[in-house]
Structures are given as structure tokens and as C-alpha cells.
N, C-alpha and C. Protein backbone atom coordinates (compact mmCIF):
# COMPACT_ATOMS: atom_id res chain seq x y z
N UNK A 1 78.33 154.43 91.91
CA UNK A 1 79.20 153.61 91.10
C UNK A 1 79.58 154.38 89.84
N UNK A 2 80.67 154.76 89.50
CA UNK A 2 81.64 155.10 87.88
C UNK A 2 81.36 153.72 86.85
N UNK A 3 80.84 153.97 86.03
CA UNK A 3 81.47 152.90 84.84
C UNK A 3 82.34 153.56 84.40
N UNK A 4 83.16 151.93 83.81
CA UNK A 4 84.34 153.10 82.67
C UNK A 4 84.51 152.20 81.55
N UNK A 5 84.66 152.87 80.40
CA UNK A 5 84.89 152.10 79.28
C UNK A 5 86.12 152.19 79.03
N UNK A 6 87.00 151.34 77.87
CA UNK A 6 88.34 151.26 77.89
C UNK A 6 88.83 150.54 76.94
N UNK A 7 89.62 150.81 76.13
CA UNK A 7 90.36 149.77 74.70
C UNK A 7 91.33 149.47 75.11
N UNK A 8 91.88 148.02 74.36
CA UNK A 8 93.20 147.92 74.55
C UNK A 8 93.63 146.82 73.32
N UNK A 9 94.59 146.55 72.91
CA UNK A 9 94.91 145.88 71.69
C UNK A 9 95.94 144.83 71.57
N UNK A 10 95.40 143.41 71.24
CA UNK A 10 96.13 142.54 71.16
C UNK A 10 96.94 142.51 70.08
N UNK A 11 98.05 141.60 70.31
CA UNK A 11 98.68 141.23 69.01
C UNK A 11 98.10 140.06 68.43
N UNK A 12 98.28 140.13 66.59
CA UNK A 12 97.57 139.09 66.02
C UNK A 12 97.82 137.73 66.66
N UNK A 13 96.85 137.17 66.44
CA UNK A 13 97.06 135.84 66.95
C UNK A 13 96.51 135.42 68.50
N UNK A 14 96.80 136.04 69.07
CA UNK A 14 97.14 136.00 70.36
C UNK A 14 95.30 135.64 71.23
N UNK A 15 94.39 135.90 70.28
CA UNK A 15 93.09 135.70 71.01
C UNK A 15 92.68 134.66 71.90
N UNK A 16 93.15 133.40 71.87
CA UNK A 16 92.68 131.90 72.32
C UNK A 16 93.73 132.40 73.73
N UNK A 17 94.94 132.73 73.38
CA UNK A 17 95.65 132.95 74.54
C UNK A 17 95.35 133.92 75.71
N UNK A 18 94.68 135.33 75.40
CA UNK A 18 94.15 135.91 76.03
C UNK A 18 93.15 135.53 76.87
N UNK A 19 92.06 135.18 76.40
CA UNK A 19 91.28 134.70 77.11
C UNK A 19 91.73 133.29 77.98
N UNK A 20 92.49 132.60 77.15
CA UNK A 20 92.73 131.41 78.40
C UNK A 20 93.47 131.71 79.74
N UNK A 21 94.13 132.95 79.31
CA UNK A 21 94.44 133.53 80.60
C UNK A 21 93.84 134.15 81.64
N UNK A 22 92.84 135.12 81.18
CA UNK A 22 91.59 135.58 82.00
C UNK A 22 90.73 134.55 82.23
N UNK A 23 90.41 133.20 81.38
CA UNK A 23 89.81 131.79 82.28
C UNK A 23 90.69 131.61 83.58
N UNK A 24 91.54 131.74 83.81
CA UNK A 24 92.79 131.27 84.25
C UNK A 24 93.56 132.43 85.89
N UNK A 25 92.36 133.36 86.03
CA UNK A 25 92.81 134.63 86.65
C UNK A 25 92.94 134.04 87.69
N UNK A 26 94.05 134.80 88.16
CA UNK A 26 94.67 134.43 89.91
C UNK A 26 94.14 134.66 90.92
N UNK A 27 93.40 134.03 91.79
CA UNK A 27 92.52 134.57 92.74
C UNK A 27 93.46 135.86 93.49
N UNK A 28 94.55 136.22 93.35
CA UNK A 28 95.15 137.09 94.10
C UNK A 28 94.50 138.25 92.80
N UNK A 29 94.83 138.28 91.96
CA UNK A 29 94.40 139.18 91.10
C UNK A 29 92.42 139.56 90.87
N UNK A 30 91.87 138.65 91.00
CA UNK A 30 90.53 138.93 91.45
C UNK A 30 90.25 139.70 92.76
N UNK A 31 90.72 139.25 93.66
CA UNK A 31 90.63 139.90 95.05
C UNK A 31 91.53 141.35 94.90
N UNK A 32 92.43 141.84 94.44
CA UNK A 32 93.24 142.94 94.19
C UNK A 32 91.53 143.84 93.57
N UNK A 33 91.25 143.14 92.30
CA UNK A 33 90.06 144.20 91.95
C UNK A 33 89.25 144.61 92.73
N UNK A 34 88.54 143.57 93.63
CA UNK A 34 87.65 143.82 94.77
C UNK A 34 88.35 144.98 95.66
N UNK A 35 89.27 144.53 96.06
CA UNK A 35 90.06 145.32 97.05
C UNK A 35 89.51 147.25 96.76
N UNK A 36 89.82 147.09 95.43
CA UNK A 36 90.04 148.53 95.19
C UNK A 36 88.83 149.10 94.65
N UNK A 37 87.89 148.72 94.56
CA UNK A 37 86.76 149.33 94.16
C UNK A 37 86.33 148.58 92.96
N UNK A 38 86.21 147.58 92.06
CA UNK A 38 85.87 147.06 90.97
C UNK A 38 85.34 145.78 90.86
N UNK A 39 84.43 146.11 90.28
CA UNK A 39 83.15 145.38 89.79
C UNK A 39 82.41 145.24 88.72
N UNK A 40 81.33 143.81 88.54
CA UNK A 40 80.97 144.11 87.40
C UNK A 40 82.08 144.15 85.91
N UNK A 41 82.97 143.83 86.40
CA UNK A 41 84.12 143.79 84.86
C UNK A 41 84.34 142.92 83.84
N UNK A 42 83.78 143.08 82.81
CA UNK A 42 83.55 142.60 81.66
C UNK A 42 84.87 142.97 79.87
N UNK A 43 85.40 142.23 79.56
CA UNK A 43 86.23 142.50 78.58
C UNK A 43 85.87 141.62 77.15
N UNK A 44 85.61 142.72 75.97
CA UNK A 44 85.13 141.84 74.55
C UNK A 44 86.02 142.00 73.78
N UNK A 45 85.88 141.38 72.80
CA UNK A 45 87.16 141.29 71.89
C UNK A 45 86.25 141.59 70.01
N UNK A 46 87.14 142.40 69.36
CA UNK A 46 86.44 142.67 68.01
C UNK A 46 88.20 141.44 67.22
N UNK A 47 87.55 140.16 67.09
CA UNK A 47 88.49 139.77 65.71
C UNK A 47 88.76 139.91 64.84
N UNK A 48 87.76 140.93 64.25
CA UNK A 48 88.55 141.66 62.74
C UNK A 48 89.18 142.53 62.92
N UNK A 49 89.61 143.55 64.63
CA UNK A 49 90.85 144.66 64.73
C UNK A 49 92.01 143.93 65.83
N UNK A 50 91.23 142.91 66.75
CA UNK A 50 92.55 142.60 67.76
C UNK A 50 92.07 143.54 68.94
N UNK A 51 90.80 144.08 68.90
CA UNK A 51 90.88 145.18 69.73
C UNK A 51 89.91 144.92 71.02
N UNK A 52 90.13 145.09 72.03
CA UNK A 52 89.61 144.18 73.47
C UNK A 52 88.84 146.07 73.96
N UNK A 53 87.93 145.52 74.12
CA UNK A 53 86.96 146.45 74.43
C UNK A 53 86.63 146.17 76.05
N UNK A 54 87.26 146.79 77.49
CA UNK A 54 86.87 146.93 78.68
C UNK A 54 85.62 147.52 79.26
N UNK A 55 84.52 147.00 80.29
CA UNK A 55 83.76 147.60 80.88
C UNK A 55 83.91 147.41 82.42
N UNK A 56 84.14 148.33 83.22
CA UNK A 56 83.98 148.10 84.82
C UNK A 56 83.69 149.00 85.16
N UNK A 57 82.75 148.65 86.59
CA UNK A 57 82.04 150.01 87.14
C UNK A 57 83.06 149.53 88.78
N UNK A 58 83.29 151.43 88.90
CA UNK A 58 84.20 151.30 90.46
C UNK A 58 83.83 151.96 91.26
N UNK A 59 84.05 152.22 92.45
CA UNK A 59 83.78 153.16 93.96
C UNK A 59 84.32 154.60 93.67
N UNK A 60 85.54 154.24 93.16
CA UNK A 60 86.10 155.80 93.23
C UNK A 60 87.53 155.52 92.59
N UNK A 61 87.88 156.71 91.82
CA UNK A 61 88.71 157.46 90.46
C UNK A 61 90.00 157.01 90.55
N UNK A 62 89.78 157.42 92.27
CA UNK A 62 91.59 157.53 92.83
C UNK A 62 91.91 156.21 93.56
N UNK A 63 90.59 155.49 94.01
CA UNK A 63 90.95 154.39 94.73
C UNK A 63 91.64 153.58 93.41
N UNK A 64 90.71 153.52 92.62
CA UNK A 64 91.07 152.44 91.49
C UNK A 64 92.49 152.72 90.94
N UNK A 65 93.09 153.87 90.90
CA UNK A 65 94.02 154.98 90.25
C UNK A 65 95.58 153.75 90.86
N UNK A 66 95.33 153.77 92.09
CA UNK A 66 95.82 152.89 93.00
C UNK A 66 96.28 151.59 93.16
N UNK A 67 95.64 151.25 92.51
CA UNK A 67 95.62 149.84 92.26
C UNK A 67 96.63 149.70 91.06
N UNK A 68 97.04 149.98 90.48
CA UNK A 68 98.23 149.99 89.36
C UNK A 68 99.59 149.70 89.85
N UNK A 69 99.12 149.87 91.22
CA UNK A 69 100.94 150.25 91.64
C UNK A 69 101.11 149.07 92.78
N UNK A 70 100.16 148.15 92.46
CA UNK A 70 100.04 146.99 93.66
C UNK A 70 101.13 146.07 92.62
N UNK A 71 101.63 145.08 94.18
CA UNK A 71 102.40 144.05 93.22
C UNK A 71 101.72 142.98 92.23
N UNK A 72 100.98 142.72 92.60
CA UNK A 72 100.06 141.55 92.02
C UNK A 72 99.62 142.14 90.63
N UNK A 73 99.17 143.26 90.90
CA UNK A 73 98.70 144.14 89.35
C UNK A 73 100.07 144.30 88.50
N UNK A 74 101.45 144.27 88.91
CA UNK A 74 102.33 144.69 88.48
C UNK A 74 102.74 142.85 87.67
N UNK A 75 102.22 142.54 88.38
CA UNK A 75 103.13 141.36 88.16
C UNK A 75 102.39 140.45 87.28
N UNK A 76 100.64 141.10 86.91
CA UNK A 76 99.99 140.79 86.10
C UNK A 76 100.16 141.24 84.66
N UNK A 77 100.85 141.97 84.62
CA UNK A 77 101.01 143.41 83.26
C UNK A 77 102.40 142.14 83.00
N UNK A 78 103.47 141.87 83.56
CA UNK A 78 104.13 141.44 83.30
C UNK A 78 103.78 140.32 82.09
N UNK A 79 102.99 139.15 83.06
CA UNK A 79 102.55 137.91 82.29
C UNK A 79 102.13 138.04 81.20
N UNK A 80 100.69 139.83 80.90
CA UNK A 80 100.35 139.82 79.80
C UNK A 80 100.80 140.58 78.44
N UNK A 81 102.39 140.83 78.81
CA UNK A 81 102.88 141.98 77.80
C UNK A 81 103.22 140.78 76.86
N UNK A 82 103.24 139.98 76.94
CA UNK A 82 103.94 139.21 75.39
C UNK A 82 102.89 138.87 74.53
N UNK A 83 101.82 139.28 75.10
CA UNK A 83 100.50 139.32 73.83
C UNK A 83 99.74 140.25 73.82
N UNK A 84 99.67 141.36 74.20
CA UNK A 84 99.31 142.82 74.11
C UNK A 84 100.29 144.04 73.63
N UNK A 85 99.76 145.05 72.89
CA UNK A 85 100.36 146.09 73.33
C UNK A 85 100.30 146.84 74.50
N UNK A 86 101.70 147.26 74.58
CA UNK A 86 101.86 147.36 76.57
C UNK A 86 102.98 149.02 75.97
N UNK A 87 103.04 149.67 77.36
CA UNK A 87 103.86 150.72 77.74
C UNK A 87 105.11 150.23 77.84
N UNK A 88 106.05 151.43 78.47
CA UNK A 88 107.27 150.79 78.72
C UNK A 88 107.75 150.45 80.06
N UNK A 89 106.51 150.64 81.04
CA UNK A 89 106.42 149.84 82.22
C UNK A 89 105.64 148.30 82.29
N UNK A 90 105.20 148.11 81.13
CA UNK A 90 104.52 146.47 80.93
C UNK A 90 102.74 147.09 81.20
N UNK A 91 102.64 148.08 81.43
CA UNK A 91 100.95 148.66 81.09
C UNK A 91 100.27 148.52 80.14
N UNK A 92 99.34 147.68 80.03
CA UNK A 92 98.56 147.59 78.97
C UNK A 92 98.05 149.33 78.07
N UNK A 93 98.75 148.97 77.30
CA UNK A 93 98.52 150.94 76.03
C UNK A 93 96.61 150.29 76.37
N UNK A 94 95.90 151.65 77.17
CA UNK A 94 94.75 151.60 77.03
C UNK A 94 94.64 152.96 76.75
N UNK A 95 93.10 152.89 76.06
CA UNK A 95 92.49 154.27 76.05
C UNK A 95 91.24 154.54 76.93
N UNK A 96 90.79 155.45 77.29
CA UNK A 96 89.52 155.69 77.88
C UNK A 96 88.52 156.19 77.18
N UNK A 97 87.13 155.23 76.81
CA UNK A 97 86.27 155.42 75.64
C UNK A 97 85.30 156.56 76.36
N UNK A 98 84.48 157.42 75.63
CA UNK A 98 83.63 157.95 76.34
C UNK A 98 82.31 157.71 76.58
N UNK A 99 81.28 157.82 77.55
CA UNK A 99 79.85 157.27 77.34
C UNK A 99 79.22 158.15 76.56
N UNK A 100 78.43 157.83 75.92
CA UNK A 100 77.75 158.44 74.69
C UNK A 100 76.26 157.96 75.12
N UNK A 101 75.71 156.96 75.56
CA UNK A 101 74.47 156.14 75.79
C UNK A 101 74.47 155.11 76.49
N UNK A 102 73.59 155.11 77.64
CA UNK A 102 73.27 154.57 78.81
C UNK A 102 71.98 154.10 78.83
N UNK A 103 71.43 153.14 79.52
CA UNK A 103 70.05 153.06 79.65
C UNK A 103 69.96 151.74 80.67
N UNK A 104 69.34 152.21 81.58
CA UNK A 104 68.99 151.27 82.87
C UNK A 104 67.73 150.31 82.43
């Protein structure tokens, strides 16, 4: 299993909405993660930056790589660009954090 860590950044305000949306996830969009290798996925939020802190552990780099280009994933980026910062394909602007400390 890969973990991966990952930032991404809301716009002010927008916190109650975020999450009521991830309460709210589409079983097509849950099953898309499964599909492709992901698990274990966990997302926190810091309210004094807006800044959503990702954790998921996956099968593999390229399977997951993959999954971006599904409709359901596409059509998820859509719903959540009006309260995130997003690309100019509706991609959530993420970064990839590095592991520094682990412990089983």
C-alpha cells in the first residue's frame, strides 16, 4: 500500500459546505475510489488557513493516476470548483506533501 499526503484550499467561507458535501458523497464517486486503488481516505481541514489537508493509501501510482480522467471524477471536480481552488480543468490546485514520520 502507498500513502499519500496532499493539500488543497478552500475558499473563505465555504467550510460547512465542503464537508456537507463529502457527508453527501455519491455512491458512484465512492465506488470510482475503490475501483482504482483507494482506501483508507481521510480529509482535515485547518480553519485558521482554509487549508484541507488529504490522506489516502492506494495499490498503485498509475492506477490511481487514472482515475482523474473517469467521468464521475470529472464530474465531481465540477460540483466542487465553486468552493475550492481548482485548475483550469475544474482540478482541485493540490499539492503533494512529503512523509517526514511514520509509525505503525
Amino acid at each position: 500500500m502507498i500513502c499519500k499526503g496532499f493539500k488543497m484550499k478552500l475558499y473563505p467561507g465555504m467550510e460547512k459546505e465542503y464537508e456537507k458535501r463529502h457527508n453527501q458523497l455519491w455512491p458512484e464517486m465512492k465506488d470510482m475510489i475503490h475501483e482504482y486503488g483507494g482506501k483508507n481516505y481521510s480529509i482535515y481541514l485547518d480553519p485558521e488557513t482554509d487549508v484541507l489537508y488529504g490522506y489516502i493509501e492506494i495499490e498503485d501510482e498509475e492506477k490511481w493516476a487514472q482515475s482523474a480522467d473517469t467521468k464521475i471524477n470529472r464530474k465531481w471536480w465540477d460540483f466542487m470548483a465553486d468552493i475550492m481552488e481548482t485548475n483550469e480543468d475544474n482540478s482541485p490546485v493540490s499539492k503533494d506533501l512529503n512523509l517526514v514520520f511514520h509509525l505503525d
